[in-house]
N, C-alpha and C. Protein backbone atom coordinates (compact mmCIF):
# COMPACT_ATOMS: atom_id res chain seq x y z
N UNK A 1 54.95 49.51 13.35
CA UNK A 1 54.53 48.44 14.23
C UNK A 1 54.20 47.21 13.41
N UNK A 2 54.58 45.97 13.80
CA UNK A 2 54.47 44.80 12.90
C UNK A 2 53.30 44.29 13.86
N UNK A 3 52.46 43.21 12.93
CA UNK A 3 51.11 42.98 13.36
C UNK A 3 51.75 41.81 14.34
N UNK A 4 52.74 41.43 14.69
CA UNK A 4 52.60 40.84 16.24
C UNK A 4 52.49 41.80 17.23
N UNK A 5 53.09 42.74 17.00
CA UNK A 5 53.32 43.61 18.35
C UNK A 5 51.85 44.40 18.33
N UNK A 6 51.00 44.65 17.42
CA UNK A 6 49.83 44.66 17.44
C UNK A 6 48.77 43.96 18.24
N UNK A 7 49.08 42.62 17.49
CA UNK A 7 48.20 41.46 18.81
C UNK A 7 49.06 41.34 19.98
N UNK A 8 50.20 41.58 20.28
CA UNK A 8 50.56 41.74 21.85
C UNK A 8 50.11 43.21 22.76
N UNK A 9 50.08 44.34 21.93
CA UNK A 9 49.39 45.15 22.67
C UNK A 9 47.52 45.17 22.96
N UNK A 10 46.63 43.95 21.79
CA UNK A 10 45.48 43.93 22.59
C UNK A 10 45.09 42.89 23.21
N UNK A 11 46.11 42.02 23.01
CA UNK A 11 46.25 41.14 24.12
C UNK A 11 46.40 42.09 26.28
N UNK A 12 47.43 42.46 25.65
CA UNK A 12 47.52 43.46 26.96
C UNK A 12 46.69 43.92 27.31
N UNK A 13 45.64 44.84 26.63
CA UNK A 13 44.83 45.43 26.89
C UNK A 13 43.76 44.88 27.24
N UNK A 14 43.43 43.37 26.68
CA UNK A 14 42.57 42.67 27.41
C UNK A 14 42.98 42.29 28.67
N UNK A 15 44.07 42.28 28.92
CA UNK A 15 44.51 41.63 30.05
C UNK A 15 44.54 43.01 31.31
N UNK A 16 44.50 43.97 30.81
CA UNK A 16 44.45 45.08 31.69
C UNK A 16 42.93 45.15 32.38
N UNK A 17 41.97 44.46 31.05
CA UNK A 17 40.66 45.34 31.53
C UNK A 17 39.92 44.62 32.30
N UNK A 18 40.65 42.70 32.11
CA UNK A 18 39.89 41.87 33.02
C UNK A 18 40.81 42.29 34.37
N UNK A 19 42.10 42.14 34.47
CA UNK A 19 42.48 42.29 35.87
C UNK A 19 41.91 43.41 36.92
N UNK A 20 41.17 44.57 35.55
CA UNK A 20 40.68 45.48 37.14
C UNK A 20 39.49 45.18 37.65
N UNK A 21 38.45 44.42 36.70
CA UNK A 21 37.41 43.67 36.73
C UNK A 21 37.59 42.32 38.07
N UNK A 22 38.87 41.71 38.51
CA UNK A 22 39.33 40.70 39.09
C UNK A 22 39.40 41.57 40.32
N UNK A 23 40.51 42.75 40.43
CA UNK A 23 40.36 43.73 41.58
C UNK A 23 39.52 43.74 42.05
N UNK A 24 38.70 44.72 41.45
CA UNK A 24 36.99 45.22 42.01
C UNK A 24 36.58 43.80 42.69
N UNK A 25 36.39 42.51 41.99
CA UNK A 25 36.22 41.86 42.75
C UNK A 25 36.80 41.26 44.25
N UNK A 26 38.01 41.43 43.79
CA UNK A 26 38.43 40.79 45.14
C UNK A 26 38.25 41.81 46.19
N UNK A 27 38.39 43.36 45.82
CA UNK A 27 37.55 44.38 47.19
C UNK A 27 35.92 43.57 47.21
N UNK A 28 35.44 43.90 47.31
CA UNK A 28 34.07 43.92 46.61
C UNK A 28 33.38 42.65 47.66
N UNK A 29 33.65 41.56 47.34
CA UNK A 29 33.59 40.01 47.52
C UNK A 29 32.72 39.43 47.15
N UNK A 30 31.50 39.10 47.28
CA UNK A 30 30.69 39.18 48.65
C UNK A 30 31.43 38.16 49.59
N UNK A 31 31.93 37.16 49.20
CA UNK A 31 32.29 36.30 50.03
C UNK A 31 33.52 35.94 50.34
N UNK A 32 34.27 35.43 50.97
CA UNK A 32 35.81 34.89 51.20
C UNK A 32 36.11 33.93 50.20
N UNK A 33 35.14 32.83 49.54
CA UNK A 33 35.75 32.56 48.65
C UNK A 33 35.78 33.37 46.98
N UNK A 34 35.21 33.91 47.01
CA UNK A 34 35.38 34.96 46.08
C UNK A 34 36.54 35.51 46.13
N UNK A 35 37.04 36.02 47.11
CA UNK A 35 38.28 36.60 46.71
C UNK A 35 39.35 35.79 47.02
N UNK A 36 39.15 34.66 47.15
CA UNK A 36 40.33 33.73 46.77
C UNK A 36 40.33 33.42 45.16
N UNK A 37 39.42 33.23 44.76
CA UNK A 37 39.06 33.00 43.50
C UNK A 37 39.77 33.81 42.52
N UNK A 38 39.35 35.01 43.42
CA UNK A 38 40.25 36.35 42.06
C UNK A 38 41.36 36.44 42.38
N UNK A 39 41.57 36.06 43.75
CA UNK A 39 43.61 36.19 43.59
C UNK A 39 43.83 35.07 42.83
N UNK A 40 43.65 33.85 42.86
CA UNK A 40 44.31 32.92 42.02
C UNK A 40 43.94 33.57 40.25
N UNK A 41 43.00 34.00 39.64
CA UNK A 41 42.97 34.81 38.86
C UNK A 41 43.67 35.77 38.32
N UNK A 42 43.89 36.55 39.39
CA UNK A 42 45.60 37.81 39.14
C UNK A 42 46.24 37.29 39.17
N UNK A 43 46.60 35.95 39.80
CA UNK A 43 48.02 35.47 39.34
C UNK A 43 48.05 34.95 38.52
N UNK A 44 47.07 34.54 37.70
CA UNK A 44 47.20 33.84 36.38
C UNK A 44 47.48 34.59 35.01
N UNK A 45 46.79 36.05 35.73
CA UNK A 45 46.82 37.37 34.83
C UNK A 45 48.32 37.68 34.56
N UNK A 46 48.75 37.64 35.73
CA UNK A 46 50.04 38.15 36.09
C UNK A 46 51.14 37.02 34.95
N UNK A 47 51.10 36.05 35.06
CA UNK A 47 51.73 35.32 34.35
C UNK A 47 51.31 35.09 33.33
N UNK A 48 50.25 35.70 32.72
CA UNK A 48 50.20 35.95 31.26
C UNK A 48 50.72 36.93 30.54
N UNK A 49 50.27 38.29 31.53
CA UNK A 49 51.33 39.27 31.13
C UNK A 49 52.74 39.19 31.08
N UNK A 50 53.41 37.69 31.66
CA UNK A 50 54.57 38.10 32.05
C UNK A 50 55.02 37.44 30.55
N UNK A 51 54.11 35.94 30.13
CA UNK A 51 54.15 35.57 28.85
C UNK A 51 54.26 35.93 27.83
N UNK A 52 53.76 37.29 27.80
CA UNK A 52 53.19 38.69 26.71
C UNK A 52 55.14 39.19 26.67
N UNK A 53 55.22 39.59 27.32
CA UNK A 53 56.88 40.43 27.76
C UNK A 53 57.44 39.07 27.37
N UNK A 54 57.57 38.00 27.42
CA UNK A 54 58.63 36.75 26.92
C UNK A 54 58.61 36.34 25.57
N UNK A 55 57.56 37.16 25.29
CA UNK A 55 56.90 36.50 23.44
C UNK A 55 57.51 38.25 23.00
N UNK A 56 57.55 38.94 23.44
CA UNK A 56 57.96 40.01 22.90
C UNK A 56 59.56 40.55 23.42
N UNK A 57 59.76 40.66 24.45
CA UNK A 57 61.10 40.12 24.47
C UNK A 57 62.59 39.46 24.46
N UNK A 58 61.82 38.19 24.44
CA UNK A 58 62.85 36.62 24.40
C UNK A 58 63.47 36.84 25.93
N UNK A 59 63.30 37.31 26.77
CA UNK A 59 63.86 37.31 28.05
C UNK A 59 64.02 35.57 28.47
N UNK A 60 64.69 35.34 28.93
CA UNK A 60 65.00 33.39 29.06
C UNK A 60 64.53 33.19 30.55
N UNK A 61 64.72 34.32 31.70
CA UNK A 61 64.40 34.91 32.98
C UNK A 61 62.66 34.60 33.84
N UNK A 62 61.84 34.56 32.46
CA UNK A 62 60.89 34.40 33.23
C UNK A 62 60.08 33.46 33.06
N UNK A 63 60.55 32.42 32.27
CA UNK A 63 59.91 31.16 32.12
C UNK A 63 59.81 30.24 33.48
N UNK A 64 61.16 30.49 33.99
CA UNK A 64 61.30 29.86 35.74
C UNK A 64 60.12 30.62 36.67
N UNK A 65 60.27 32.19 36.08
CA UNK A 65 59.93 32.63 37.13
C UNK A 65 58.27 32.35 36.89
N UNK A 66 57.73 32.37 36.34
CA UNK A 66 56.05 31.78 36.01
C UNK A 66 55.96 30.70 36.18
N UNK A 67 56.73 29.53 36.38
CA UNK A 67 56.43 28.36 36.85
C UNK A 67 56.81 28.33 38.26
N UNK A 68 57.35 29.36 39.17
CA UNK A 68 57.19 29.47 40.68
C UNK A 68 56.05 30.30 41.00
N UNK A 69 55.31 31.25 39.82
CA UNK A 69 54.14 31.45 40.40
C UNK A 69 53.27 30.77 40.41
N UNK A 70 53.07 29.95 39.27
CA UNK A 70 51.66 29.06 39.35
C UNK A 70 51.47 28.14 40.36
N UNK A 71 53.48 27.45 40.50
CA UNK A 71 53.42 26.65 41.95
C UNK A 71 53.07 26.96 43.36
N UNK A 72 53.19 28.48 43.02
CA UNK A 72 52.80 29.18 44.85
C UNK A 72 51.43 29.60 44.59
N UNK A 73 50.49 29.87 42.92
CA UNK A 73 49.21 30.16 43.62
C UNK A 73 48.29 28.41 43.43
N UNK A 74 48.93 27.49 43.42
CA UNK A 74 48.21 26.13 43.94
C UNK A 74 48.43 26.31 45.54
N UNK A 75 49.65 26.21 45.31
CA UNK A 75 49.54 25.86 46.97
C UNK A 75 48.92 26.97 47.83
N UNK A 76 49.29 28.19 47.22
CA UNK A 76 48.04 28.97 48.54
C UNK A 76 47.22 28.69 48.58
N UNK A 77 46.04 28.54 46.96
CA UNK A 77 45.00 27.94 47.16
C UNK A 77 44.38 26.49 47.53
N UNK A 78 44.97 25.38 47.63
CA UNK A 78 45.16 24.35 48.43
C UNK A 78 45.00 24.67 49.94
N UNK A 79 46.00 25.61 50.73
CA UNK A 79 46.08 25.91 51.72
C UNK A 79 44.72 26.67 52.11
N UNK A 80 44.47 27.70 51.60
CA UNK A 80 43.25 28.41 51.51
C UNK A 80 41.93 27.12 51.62
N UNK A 81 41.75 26.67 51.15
CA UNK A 81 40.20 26.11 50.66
C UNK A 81 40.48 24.73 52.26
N UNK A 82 42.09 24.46 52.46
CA UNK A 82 41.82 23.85 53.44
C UNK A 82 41.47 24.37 54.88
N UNK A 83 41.79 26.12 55.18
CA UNK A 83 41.33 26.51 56.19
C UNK A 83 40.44 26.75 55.90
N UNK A 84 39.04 27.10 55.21
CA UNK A 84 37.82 27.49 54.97
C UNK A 84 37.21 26.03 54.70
N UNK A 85 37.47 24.73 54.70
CA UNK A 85 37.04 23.36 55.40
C UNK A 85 36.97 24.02 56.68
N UNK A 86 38.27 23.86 57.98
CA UNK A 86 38.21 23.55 58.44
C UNK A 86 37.18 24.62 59.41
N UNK A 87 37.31 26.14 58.96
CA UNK A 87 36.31 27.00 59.28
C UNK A 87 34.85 26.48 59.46
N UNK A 88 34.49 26.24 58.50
CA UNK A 88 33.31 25.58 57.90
C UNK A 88 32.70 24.37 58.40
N UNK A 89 33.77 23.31 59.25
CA UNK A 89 33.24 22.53 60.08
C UNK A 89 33.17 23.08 61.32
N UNK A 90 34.24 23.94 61.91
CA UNK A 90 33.65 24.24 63.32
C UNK A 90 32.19 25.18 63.37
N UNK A 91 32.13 25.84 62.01
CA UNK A 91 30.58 26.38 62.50
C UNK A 91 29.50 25.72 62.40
N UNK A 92 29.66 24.69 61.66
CA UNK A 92 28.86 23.47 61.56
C UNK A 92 28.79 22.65 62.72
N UNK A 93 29.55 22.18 63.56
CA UNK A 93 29.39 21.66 64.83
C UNK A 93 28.77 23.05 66.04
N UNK A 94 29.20 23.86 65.75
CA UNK A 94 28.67 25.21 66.88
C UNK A 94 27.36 25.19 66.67
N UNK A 95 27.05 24.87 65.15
CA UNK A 95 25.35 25.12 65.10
C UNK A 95 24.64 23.88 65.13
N UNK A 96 25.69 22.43 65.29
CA UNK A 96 25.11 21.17 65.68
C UNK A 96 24.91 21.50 67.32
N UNK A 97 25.36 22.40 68.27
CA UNK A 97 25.29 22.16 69.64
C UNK A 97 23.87 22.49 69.98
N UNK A 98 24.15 23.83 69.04
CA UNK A 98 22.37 24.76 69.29
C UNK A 98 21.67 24.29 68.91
N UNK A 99 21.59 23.50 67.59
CA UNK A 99 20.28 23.33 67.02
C UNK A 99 19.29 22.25 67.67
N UNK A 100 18.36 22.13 67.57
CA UNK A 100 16.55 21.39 68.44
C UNK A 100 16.70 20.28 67.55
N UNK A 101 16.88 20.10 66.39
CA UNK A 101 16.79 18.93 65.52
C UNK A 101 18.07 17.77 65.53
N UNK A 102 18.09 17.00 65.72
CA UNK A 102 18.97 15.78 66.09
C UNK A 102 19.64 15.68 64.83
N UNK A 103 21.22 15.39 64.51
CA UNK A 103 21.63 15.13 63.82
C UNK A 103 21.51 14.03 62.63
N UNK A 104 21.37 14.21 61.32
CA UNK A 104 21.37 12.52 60.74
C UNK A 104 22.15 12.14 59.81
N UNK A 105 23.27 12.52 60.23
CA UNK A 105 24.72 12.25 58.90
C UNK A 105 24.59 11.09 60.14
N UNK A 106 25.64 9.72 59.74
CA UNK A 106 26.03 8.64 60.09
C UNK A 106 27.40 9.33 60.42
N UNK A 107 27.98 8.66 61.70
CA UNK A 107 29.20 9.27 61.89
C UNK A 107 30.43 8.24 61.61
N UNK A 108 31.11 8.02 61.59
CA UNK A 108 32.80 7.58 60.93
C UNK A 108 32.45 6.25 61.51
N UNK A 109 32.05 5.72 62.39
CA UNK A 109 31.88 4.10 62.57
C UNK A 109 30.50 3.45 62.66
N UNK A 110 29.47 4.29 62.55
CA UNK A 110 28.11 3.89 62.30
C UNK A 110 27.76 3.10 61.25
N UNK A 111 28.58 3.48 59.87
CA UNK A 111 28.60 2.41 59.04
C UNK A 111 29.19 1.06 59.17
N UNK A 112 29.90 0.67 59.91
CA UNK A 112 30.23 -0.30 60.26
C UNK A 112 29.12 -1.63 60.92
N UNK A 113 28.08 -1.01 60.94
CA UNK A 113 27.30 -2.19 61.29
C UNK A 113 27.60 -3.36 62.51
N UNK A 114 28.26 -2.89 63.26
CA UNK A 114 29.06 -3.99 63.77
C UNK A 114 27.92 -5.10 65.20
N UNK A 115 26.55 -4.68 65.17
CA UNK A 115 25.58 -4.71 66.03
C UNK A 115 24.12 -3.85 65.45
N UNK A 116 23.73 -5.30 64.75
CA UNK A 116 22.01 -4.89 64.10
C UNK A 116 21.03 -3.89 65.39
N UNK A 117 20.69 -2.92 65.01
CA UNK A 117 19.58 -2.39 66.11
C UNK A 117 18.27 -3.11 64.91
N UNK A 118 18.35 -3.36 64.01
CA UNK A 118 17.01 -3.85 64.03
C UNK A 118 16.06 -5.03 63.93
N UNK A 119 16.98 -6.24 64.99
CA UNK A 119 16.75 -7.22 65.02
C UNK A 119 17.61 -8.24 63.87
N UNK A 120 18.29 -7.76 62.98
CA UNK A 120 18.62 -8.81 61.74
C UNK A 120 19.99 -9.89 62.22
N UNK A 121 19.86 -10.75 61.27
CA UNK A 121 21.25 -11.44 61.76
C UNK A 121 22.37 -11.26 62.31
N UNK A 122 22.76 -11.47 63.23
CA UNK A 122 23.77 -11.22 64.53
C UNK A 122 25.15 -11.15 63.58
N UNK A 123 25.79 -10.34 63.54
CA UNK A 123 27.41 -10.65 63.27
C UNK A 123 28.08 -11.57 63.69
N UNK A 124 28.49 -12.81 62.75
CA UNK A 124 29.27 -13.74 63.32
C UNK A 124 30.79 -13.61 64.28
N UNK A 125 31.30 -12.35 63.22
CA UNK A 125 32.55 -12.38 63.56
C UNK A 125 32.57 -11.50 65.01
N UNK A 126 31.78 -10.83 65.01
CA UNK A 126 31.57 -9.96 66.35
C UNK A 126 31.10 -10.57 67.38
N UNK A 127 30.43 -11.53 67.19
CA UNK A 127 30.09 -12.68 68.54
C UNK A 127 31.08 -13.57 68.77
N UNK A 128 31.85 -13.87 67.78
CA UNK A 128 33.13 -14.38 68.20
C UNK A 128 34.29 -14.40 69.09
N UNK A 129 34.46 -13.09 68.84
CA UNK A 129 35.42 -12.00 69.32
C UNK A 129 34.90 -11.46 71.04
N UNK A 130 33.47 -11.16 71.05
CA UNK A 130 32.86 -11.32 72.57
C UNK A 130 32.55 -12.11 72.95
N UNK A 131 32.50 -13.92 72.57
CA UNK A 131 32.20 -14.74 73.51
C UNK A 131 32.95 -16.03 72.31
N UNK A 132 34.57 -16.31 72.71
CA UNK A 132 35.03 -17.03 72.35
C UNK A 132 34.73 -18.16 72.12
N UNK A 133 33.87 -18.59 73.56
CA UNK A 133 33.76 -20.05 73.87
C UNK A 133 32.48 -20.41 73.15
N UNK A 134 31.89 -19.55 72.53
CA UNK A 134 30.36 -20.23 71.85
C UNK A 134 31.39 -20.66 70.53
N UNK A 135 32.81 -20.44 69.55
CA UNK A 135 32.88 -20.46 68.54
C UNK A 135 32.61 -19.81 68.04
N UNK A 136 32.58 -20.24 66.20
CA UNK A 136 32.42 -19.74 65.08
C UNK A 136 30.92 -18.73 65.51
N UNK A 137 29.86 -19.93 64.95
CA UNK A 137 28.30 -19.63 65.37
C UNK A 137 27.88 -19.70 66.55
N UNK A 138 26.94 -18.86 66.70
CA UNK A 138 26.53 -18.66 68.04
C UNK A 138 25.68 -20.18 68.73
N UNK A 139 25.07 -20.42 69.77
CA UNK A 139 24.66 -20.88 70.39
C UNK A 139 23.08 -21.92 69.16
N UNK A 140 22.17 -20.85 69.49
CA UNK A 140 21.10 -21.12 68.19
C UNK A 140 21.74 -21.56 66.77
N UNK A 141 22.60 -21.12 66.44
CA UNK A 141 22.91 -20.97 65.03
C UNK A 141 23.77 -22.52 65.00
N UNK A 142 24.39 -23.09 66.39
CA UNK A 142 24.90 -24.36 66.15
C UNK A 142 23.64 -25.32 66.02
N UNK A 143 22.74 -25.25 66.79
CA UNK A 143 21.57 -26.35 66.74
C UNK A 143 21.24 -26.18 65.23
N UNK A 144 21.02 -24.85 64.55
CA UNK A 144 20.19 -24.84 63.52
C UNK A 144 21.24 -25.39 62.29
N UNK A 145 22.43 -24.95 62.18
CA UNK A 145 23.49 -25.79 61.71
C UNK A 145 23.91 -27.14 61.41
N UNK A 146 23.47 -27.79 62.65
CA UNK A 146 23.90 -28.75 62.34
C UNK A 146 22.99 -29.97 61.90
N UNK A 147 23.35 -30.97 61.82
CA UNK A 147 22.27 -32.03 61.11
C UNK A 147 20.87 -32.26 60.96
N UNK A 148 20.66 -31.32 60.12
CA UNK A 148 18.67 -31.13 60.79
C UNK A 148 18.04 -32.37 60.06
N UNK A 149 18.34 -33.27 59.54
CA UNK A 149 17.70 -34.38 59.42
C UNK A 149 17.83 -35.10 60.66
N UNK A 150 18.91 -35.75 61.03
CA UNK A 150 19.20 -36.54 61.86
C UNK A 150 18.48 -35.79 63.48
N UNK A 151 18.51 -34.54 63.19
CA UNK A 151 17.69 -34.03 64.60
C UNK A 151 16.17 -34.21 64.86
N UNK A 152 15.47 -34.42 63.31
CA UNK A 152 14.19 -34.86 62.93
C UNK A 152 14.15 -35.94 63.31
N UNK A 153 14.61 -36.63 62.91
CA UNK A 153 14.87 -38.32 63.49
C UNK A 153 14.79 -38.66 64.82
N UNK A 154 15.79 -38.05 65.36
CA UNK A 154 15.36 -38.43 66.82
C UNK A 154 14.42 -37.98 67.40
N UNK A 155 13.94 -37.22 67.50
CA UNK A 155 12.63 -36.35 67.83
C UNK A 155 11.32 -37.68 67.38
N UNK A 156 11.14 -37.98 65.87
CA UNK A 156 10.40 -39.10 65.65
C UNK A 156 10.42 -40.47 66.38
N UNK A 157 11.65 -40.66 66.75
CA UNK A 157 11.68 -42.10 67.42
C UNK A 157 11.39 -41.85 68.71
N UNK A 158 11.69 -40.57 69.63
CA UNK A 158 10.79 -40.62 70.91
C UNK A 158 9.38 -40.58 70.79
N UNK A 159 9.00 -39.60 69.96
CA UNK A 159 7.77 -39.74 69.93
C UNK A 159 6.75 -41.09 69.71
N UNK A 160 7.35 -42.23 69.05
CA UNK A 160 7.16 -43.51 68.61
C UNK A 160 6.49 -44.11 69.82
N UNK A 161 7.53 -43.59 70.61
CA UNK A 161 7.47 -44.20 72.34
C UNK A 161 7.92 -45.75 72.13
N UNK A 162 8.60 -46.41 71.55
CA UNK A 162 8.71 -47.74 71.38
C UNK A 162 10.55 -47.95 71.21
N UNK A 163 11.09 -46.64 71.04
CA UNK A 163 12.35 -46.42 71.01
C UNK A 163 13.18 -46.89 69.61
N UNK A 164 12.49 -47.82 68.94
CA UNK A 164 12.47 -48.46 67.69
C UNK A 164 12.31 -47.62 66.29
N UNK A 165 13.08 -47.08 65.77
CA UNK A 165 12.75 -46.44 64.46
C UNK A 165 11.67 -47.30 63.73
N UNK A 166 10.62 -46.43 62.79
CA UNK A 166 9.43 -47.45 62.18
C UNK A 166 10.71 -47.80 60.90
N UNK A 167 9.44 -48.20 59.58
CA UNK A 167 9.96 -48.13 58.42
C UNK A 167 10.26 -47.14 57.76
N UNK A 168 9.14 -46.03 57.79
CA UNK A 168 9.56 -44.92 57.43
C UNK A 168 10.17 -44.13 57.72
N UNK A 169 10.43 -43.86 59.17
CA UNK A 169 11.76 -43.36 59.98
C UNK A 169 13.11 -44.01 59.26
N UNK A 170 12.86 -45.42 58.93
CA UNK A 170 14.14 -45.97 58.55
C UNK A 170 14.66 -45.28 57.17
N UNK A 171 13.59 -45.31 56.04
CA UNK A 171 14.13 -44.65 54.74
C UNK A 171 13.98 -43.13 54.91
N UNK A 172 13.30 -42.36 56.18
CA UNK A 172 13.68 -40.97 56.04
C UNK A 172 15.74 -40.85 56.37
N UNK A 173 15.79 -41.62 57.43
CA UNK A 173 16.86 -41.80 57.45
C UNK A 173 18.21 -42.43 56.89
N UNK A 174 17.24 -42.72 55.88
CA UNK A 174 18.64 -43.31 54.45
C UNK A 174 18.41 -42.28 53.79
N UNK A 175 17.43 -41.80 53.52
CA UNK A 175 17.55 -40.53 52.35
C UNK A 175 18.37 -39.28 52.84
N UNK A 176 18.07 -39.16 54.30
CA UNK A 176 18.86 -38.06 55.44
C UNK A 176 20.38 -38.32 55.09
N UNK A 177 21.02 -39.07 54.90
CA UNK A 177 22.45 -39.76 54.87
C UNK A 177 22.97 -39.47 53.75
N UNK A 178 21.78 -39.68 52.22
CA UNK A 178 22.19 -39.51 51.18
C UNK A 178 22.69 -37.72 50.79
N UNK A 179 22.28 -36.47 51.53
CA UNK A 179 22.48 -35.66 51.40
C UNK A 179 23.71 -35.29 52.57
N UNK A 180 24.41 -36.01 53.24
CA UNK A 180 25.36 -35.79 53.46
C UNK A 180 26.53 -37.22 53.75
N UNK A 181 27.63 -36.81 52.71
CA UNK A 181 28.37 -37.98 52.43
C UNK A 181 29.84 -38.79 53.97
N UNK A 182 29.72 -37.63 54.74
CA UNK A 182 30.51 -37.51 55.94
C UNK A 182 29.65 -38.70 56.78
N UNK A 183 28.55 -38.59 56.59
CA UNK A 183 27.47 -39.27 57.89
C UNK A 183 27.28 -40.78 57.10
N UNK A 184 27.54 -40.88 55.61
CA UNK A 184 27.64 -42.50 55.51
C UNK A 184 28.91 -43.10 55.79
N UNK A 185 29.95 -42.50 55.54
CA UNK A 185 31.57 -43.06 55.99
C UNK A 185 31.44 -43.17 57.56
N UNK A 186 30.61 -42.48 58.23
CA UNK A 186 30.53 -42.55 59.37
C UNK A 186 30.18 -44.01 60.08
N UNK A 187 28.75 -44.29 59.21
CA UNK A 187 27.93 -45.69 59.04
C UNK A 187 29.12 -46.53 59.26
N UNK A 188 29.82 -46.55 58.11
CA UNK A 188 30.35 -47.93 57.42
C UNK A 188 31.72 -48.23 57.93
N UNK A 189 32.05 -47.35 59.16
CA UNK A 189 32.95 -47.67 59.72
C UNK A 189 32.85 -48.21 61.67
């Protein structure tokens, strides 16, 4: 016996003693994914042993054939882990029906925010979309928008009661102008 065929027979033999170790498990379980676990395991076994026989035989035969097993134990297990999702949510909703305690995952459009419950700034684009005719900004948000100097202003000159801007009305209202350049071209035309 030449010392490869040496290390290929305790290679084997390791490979014998975990696969019955993998068995037992997959009888055994405790659980369903457990013994998915160990089948994808035997098949990995399996195609090591088959590696063992290709390193010791030169067979050309099973290099294909170990790359159609590894491809079929992904996809079972792919397939597998996706029915034990989908298991796994219906008992999760069966025990959302029963259970006394109210749910508090956020559900698929709750994050969306699309309507503050707690009083905060209104969504522009969503008030848009339900009430065309206010525009961009809403109703409030145009008064507060728009020229709040010049809205100061008038407010001061009624109050005057004389209808006459004073002096200081006059330079609040040049300085009002100076922070926006639209409202002096406005002036000067």
């Amino acid at each position: 016996m030449t010392p490869f065929e040496i290390v290929l027979l305790v290679c084997g033999a390791v490979l014998a003693v975990t696969s019955v170790s993998v068995v037992y498990r997959m009888i055994v379980g405790p659980t369903i994914l457990d013994r998915a676990v160990s089948n994808d395991v035997l098949v990995v076994l399996v195609v090591m042993a088959m590696a063992l026989y290709t390193a010791h035989t030169g067979a050309g035969w099973a290099g294909p054939a170990m790359l159609a097993m590894t491809g079929l134990a992904f996809i079972s297990t792919v397939t597998f882990a996706r029915f034990v999702a989908r298991e796994v949510a219906a008992g999760q909703r069966e025990m959302r029906r029963h259970s006394e305690e109210p749910d508090t995952t956020s559900g698929p459009l709750e994050a969306v925010h699309l309507h503050r419950g707690d009083g905060g700034p209104e969504n522009h684009m969503m008030a848009t979309a339900e009430h065309p005719e206010r525009g961009t900004f809403g109703v409030d948000d145009a008064t507060a928008a728009g020229s709040g100097d010049r809205a100061g202003e008038d407010l001061d000159i009624e109050e005057s009661g004389t209808g006459e801007p004073s002096a200081s009305d006059a330079a609040a209202g040049d300085a009002g102008t100076e922070d926006f350049p639209a409202d002096r071209e406005e002036g000067q035309r």
